[in-house]
N, C-alpha and C. Protein backbone atom coordinates (compact mmCIF):
# COMPACT_ATOMS: atom_id res chain seq x y z
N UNK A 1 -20.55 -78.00 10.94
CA UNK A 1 -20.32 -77.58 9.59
C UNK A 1 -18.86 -77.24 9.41
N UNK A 2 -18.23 -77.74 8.39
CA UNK A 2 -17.07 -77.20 8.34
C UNK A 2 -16.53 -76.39 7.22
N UNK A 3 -15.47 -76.22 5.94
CA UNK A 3 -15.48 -75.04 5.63
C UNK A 3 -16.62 -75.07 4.08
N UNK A 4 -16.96 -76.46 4.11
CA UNK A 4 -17.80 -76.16 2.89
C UNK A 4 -19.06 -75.27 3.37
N UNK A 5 -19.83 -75.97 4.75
CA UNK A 5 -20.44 -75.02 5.20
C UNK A 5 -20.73 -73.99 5.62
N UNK A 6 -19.67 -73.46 5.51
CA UNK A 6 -19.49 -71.82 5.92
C UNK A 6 -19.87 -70.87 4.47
N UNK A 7 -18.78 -71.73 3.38
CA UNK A 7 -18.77 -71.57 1.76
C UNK A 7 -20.25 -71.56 1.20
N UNK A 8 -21.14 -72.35 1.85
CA UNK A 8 -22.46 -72.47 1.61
C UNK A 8 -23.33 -71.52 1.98
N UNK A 9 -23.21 -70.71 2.97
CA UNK A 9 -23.57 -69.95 4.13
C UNK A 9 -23.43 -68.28 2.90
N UNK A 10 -22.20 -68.20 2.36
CA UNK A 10 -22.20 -67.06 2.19
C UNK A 10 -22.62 -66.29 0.61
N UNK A 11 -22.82 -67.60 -0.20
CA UNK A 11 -23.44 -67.88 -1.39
C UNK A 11 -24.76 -67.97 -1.23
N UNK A 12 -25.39 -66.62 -1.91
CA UNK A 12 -27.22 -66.76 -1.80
C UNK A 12 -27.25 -67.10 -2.87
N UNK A 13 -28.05 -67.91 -3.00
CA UNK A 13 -28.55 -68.19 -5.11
C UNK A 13 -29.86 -67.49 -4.79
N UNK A 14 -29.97 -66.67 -5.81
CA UNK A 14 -31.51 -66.12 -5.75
C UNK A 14 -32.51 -66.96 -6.05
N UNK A 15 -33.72 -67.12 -5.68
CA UNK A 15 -34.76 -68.31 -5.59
C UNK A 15 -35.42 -67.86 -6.95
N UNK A 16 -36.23 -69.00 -7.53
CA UNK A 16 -36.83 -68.52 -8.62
C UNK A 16 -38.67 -68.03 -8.15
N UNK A 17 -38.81 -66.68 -9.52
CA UNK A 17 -39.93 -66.08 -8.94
C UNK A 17 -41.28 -67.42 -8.96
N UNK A 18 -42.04 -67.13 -7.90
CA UNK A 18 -43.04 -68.20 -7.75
C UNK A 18 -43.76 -68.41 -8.52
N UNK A 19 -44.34 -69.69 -9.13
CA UNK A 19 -45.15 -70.36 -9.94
C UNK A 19 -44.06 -70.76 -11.14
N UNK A 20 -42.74 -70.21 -11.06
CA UNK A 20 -41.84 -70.84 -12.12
C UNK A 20 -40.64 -72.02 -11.89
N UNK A 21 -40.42 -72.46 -12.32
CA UNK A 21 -39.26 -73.62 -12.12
C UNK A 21 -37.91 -73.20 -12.22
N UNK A 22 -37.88 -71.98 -13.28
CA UNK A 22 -36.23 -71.62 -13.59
C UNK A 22 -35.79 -70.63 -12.04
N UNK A 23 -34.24 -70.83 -12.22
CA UNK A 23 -33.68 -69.87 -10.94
C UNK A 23 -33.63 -68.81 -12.06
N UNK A 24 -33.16 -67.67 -10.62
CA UNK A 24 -33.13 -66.33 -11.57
C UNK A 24 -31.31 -66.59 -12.40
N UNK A 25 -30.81 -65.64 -13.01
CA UNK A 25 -29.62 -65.53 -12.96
C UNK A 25 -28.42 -64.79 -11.75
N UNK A 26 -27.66 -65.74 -11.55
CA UNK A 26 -26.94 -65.34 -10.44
C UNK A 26 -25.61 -64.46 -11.00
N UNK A 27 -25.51 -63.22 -10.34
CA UNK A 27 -24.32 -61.55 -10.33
C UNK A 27 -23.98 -62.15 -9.17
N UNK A 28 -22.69 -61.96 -9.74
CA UNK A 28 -21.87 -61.80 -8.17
C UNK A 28 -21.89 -60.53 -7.97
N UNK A 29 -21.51 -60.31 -6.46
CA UNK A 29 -21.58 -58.74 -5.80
C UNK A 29 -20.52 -58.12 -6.11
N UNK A 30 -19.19 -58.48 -6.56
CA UNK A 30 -18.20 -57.25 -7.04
C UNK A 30 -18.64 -57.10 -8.27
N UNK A 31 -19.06 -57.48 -9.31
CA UNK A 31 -19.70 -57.38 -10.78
C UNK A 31 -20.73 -55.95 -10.10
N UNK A 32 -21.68 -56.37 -9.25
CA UNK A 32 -22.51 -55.48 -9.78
C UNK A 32 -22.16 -53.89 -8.48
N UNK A 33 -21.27 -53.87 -7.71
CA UNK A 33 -20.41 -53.00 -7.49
C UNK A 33 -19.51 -52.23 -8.22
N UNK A 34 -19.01 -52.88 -9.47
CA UNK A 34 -18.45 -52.44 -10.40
C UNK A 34 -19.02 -51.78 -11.18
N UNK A 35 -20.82 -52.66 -12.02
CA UNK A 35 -21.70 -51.88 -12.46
C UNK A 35 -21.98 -50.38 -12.20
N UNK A 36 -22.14 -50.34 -10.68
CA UNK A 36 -22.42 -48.96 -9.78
C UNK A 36 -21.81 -47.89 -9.86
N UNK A 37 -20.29 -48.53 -9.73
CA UNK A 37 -19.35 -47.15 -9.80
C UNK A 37 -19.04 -46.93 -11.26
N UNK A 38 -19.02 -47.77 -12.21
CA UNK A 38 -18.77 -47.63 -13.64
C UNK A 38 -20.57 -46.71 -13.83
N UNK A 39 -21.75 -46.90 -13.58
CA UNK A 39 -22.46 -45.71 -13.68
C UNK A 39 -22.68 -44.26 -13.09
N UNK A 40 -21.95 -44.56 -11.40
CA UNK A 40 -21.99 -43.42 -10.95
C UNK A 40 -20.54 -42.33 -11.57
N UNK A 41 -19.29 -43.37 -11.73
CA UNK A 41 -18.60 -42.65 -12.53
C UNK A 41 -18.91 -42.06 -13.94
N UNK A 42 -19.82 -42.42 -14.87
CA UNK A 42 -20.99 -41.83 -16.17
C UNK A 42 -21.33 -40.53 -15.51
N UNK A 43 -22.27 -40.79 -14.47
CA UNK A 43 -22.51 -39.19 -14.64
C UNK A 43 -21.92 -38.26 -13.82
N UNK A 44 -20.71 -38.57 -12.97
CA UNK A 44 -19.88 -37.63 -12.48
C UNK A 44 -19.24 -36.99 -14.38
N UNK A 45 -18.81 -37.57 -14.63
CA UNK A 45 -17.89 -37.44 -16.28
C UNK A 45 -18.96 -36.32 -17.14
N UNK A 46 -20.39 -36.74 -16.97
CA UNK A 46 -21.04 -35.64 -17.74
C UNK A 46 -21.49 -34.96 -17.23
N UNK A 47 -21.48 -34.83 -15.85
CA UNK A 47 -21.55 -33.42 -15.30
C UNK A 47 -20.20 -32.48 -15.33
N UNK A 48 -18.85 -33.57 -15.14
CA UNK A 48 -17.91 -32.49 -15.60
C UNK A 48 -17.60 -31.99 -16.71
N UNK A 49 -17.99 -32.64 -17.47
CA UNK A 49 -17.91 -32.36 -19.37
C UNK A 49 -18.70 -30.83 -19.59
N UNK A 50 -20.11 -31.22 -18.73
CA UNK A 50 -21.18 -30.22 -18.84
C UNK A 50 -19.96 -28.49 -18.70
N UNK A 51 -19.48 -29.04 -17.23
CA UNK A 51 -19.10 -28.03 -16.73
C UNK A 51 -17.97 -27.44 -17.47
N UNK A 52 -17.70 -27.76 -18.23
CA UNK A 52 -16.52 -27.15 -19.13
C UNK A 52 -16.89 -26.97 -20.26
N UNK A 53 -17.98 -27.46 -20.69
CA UNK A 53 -18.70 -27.19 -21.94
C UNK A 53 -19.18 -25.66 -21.68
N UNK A 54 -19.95 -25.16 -20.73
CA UNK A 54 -20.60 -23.88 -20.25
C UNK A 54 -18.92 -23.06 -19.72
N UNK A 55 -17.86 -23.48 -19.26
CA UNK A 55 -17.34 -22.48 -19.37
C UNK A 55 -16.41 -21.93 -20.35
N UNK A 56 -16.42 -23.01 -21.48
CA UNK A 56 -15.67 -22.89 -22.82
C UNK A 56 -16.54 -21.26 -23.24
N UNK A 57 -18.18 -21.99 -23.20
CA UNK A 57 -19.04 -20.70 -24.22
C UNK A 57 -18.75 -19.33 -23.02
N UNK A 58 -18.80 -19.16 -21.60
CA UNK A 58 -18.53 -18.01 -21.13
C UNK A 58 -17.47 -17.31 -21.55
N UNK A 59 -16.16 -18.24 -21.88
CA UNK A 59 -15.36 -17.71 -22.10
C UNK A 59 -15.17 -16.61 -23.52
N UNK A 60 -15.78 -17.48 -24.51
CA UNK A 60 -15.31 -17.34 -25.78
C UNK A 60 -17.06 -16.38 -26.26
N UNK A 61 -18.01 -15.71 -24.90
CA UNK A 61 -18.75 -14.74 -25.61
C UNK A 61 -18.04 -13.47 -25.43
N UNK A 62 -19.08 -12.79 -26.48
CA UNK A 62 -18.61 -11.55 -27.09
C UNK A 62 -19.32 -10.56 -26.28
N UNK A 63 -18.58 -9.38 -25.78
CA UNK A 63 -18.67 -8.52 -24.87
C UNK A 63 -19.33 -7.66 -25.64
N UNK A 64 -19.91 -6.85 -25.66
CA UNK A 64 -19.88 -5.27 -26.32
C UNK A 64 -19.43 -4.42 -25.32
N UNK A 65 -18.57 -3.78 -25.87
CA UNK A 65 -18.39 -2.72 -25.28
C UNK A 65 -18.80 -1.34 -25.77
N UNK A 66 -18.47 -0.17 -24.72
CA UNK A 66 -19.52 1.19 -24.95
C UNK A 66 -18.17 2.15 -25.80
N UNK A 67 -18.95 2.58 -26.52
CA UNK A 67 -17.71 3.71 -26.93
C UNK A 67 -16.83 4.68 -25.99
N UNK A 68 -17.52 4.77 -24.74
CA UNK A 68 -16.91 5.20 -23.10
C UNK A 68 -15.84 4.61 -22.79
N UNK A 69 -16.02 3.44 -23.29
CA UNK A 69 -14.52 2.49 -22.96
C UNK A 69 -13.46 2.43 -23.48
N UNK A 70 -13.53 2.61 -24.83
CA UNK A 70 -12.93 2.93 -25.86
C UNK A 70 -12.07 4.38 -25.90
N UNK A 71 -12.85 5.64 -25.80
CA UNK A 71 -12.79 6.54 -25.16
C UNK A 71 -11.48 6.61 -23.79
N UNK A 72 -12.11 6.11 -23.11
CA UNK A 72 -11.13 5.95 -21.71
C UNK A 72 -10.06 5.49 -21.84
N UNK A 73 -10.09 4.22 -22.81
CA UNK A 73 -8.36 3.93 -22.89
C UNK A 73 -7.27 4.13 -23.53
N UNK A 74 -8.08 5.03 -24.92
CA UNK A 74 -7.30 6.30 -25.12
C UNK A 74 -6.66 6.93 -24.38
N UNK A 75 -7.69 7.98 -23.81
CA UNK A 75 -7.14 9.07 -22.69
C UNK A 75 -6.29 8.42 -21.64
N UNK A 76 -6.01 7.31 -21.42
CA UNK A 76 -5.24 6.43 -20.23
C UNK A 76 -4.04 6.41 -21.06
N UNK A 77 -3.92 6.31 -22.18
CA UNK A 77 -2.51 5.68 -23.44
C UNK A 77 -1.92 7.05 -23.32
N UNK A 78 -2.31 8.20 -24.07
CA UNK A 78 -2.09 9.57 -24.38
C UNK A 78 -1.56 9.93 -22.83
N UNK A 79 -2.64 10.11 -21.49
CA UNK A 79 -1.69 10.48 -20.19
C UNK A 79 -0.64 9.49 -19.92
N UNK A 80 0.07 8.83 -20.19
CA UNK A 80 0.64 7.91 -19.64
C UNK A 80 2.15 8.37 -20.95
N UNK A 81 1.70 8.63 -21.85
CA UNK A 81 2.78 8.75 -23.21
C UNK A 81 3.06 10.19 -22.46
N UNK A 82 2.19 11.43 -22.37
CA UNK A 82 2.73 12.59 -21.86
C UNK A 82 3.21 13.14 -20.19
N UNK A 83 3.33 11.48 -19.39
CA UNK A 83 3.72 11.84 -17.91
C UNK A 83 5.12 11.51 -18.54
N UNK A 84 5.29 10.44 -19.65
CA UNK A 84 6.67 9.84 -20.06
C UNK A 84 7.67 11.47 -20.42
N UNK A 85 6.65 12.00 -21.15
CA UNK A 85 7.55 13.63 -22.02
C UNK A 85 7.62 14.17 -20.57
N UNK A 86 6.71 14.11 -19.92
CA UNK A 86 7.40 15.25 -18.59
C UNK A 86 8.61 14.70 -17.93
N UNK A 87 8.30 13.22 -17.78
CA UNK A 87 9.20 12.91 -16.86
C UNK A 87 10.44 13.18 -17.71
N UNK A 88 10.65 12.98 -18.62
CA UNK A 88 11.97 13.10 -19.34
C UNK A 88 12.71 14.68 -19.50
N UNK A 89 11.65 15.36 -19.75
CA UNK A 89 12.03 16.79 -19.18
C UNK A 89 12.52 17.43 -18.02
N UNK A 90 11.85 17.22 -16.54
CA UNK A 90 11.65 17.50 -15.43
C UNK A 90 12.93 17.30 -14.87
N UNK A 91 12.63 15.88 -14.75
CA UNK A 91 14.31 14.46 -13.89
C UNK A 91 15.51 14.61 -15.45
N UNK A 92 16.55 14.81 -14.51
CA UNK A 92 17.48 14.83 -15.22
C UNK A 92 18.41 13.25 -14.74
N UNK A 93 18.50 12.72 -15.54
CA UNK A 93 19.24 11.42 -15.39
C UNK A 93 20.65 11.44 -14.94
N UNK A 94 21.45 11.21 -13.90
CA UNK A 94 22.84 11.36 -13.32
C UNK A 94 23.95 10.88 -14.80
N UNK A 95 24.40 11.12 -14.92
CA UNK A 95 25.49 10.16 -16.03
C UNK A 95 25.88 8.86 -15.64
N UNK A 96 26.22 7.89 -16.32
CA UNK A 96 26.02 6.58 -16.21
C UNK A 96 27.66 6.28 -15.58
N UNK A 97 28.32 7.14 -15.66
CA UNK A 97 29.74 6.90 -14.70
C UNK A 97 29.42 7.19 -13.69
N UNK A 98 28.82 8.17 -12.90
CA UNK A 98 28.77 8.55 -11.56
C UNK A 98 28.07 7.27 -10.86
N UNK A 99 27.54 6.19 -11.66
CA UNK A 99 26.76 4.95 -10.41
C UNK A 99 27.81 4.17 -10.78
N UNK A 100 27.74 3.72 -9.53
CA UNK A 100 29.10 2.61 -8.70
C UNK A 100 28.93 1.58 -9.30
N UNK A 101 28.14 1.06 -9.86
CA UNK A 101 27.98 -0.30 -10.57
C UNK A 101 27.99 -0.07 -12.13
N UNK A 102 28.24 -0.84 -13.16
CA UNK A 102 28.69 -0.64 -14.20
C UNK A 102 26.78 -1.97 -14.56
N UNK A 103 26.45 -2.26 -13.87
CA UNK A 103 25.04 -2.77 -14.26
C UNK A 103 23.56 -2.77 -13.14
N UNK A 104 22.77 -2.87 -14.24
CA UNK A 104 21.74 -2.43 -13.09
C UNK A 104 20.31 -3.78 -13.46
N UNK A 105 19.62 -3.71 -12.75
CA UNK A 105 18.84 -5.11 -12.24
C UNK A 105 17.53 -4.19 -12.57
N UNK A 106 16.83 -4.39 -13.88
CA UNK A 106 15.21 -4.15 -13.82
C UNK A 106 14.27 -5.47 -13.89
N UNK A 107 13.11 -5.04 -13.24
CA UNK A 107 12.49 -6.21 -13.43
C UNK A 107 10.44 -5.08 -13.51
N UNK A 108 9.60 -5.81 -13.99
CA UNK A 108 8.90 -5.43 -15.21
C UNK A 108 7.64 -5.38 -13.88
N UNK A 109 6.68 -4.31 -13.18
CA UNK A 109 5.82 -5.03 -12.54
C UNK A 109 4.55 -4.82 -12.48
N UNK A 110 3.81 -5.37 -12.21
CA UNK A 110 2.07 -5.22 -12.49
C UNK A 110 1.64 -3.90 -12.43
N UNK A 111 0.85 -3.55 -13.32
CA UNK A 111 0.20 -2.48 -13.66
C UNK A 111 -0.95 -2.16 -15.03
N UNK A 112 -1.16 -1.01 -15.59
CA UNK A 112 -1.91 -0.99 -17.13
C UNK A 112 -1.38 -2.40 -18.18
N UNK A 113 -2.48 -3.17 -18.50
CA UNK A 113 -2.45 -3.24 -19.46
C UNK A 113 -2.34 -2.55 -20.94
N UNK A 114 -3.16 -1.66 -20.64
CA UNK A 114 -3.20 -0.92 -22.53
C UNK A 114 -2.07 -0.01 -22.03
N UNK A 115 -0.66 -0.01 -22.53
CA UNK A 115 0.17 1.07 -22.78
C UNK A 115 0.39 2.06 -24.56
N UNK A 116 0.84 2.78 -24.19
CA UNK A 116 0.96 3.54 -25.53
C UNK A 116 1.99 2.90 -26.37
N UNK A 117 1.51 2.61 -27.66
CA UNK A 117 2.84 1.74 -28.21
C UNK A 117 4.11 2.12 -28.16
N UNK A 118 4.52 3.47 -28.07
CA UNK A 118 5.90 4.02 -27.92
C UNK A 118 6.75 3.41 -26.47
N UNK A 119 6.02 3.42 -25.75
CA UNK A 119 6.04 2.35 -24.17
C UNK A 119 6.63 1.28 -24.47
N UNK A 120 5.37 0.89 -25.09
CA UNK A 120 5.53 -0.81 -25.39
C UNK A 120 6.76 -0.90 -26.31
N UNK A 121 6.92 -0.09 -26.66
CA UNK A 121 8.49 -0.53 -27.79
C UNK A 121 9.49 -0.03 -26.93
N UNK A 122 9.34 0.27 -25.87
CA UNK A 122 10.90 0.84 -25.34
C UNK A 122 11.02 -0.32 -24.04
N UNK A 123 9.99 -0.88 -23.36
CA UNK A 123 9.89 -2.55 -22.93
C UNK A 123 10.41 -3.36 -24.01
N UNK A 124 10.03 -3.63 -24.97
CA UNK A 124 10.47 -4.31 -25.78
C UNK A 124 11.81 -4.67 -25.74
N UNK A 125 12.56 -3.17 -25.93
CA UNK A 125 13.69 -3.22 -26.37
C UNK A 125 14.52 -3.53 -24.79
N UNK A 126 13.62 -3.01 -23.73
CA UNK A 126 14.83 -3.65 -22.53
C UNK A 126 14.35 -5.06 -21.84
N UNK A 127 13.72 -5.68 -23.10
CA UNK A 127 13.30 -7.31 -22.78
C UNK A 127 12.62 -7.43 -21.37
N UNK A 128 11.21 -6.46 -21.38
CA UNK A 128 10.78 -6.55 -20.15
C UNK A 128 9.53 -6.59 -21.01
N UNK A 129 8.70 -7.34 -21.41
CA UNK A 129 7.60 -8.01 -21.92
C UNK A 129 6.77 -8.13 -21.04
N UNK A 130 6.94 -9.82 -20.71
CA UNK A 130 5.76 -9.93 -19.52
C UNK A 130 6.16 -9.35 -17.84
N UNK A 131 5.23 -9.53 -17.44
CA UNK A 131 5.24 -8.70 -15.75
C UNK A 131 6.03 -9.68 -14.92
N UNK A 132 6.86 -9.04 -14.32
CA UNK A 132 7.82 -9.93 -13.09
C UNK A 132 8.85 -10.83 -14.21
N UNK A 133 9.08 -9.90 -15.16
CA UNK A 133 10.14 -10.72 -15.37
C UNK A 133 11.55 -9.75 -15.04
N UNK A 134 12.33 -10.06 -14.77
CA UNK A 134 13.95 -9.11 -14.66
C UNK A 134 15.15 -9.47 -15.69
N UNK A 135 15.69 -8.08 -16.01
CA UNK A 135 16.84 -8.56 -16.58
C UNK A 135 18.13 -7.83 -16.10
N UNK A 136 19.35 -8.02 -16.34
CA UNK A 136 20.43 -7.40 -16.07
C UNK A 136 20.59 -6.54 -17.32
N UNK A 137 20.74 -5.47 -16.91
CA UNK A 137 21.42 -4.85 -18.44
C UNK A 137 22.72 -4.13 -17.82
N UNK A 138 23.23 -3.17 -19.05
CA UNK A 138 24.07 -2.11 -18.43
C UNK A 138 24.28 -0.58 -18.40
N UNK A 139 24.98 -0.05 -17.31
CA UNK A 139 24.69 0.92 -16.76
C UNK A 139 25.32 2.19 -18.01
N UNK A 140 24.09 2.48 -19.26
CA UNK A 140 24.88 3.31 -20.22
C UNK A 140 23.63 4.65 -20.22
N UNK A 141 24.21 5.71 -20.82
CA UNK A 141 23.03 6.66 -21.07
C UNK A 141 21.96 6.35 -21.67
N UNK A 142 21.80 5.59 -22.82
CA UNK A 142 20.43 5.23 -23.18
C UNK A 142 19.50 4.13 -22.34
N UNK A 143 20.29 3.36 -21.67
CA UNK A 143 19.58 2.53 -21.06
C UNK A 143 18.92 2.94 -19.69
N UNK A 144 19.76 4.03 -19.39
CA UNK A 144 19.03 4.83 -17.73
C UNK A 144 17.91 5.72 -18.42
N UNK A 145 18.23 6.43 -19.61
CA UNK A 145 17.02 6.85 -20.35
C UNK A 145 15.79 6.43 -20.68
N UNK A 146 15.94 5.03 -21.29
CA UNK A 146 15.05 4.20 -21.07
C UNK A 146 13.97 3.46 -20.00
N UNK A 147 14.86 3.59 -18.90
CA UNK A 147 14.26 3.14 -17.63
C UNK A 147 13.40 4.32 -17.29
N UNK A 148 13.89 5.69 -17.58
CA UNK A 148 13.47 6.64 -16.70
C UNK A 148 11.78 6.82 -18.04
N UNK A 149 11.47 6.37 -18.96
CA UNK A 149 10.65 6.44 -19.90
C UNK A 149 9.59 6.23 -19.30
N UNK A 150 10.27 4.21 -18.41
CA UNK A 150 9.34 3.31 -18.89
C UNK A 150 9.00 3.27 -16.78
N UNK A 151 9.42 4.01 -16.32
CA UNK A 151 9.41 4.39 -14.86
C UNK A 151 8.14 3.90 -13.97
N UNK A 152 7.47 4.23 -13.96
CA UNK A 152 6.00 3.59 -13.99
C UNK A 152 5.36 2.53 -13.38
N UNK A 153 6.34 1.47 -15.03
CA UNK A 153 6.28 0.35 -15.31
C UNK A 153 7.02 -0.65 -15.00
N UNK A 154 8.47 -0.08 -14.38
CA UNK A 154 9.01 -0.59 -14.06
C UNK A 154 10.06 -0.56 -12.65
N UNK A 155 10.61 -1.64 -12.04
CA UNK A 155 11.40 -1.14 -10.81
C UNK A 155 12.56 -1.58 -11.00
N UNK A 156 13.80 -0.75 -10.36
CA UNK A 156 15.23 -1.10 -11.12
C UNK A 156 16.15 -0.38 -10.12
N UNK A 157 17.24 -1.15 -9.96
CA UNK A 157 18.75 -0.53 -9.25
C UNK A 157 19.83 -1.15 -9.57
């Protein structure tokens, strides 16, 4: 046999079912390999769809919360606004000539979310927003004042 016969060898024609004359229809095998993964890829796709469909709705339900909670993060805002009045009383801030550097390096770092808005506006103002961010500022009385506010919340030299 030579290469037709080999060519012959590896081509099955499917036989036709018995008592009929017609052949079946002949698929080639990458067609219906393709079929396979074009269906097994279908339901990988809607199982991942699924899966983001269910965590869209986890995300976006509605909690209740207890008036305890509510409660609590008050009293967390209010101690946190009156450790600020002590600290500002207590620590006396050096004068801003006596440090050797004429600027100083804060940077903002993890801790409370819920601060007291008076907090949050004195971050604001030394562009320390989100957490881990740093800025340079300079070394003046209101700005060591500021730091010493927002102390806490923040780390700086």
């Amino acid at each position: 046999m030579g290469a037709d016969g080999e060519e012959a060898s590896r081509i099955v024609v499917p036989m036709a079912v018995e008592g009929t004359s017609e052949q079946l229809a002949f698929v080639e095998e990458s067609k219906l390999q393709k079929r396979k993964e074009n269906a097994d890829w279908a339901v990988r796709n809607r199982e991942r769809r699924a899966v983001k469909r269910q965590r869209i709705r986890d995300e976006h339900k509605v909690t209740v919360r207890r008036p305890e909670d509510f409660v609590a993060a008050f009293r967390n805002k209010e101690r946190d606004f009156l450790r600020m009045r002590t600290r500002l009383k207590v620590r006396k801030q050096p004068p801003a000539e006596a440090l050797s550097s004429k600027l100083v390096f804060a940077i903002r770092i993890p801790g409370s979310v819920d601060l007291h808005p008076h907090i949050r506006k004195v971050l604001r103002k030394l562009r320390l927003t989100t957490v881990l961010t740093g800025v340079f500022l300079r070394a003046t009385e209101l700005t060591l004042k500021r730091l010493l506010v927002v102390e806490p919340f923040v780390t700086y030299g």
